[in-house]
Protein backbone atom coordinates (compact mmCIF):
# COMPACT_ATOMS: atom_id res chain seq x y z
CA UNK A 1 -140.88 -54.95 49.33
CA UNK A 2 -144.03 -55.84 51.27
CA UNK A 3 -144.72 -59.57 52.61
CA UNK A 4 -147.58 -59.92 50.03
CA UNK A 5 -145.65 -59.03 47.05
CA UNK A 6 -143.12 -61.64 46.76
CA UNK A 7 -144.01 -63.60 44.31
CA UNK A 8 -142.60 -67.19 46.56
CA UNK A 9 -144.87 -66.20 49.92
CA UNK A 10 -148.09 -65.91 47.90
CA UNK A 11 -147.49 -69.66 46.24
CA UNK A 12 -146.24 -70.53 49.90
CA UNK A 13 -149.56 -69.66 51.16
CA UNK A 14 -151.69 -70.92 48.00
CA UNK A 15 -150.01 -74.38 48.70
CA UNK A 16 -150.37 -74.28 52.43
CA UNK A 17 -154.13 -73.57 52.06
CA UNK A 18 -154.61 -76.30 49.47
CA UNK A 19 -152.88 -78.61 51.39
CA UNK A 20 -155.04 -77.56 54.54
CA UNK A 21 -157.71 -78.26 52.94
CA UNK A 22 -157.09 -81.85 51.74
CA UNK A 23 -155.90 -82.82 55.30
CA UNK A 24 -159.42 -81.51 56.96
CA UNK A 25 -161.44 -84.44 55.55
CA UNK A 26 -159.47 -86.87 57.67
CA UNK A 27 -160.67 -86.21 60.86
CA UNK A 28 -164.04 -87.02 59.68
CA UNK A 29 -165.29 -90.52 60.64
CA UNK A 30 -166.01 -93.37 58.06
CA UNK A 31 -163.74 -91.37 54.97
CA UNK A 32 -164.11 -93.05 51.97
CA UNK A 33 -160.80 -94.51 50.43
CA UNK A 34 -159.82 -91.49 48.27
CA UNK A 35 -159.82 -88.98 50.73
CA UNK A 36 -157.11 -91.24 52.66
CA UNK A 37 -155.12 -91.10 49.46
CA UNK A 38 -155.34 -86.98 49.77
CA UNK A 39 -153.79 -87.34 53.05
CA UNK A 40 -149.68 -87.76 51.56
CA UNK A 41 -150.22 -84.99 48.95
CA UNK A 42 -151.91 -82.87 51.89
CA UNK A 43 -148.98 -83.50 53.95
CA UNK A 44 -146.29 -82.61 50.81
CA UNK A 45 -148.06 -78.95 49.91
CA UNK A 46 -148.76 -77.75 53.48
CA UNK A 47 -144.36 -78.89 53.65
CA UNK A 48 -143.43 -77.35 50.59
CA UNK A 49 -146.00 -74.18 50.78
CA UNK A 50 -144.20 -73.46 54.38
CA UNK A 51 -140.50 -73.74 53.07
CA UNK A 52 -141.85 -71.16 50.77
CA UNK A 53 -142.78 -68.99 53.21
CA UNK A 54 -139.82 -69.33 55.81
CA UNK A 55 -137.20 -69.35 52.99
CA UNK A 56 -138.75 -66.23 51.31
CA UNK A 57 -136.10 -63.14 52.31
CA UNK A 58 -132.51 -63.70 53.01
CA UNK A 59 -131.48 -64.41 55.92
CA UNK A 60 -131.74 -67.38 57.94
CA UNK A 61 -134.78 -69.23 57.55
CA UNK A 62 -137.51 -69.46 60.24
């Protein structure tokens, strides 16, 4: 079964991209309030999207 095929690696990566993506506008200066607020469900997809990944095949996770 190829990497790309499992279902749990492609919503792994979805959720790690997403979650990329809200944490970039904190590095900007002078943020408004609601991009602060993106900041904890940032944090919880780019977690979650890289259990996915690790915990995808058996075996010990990486």
């Amino acid at each position: 079964m190829g990497f790309l095929s499992n279902r749990r690696v492609l919503i792994g990566a979805v959720f790690m991209i997403v979650g990329t993506v809200l944490l970039l506008p904190a590095v900007l200066p002078n943020i408004g309030e609601l991009f602060t607020y993106a900041l904890l469900p940032g944090a919880a997809l780019l977690i979650y999207g890289t259990w996915l990944v690790g915990t995808s095949e058996s075996g010990p996770a990486v």
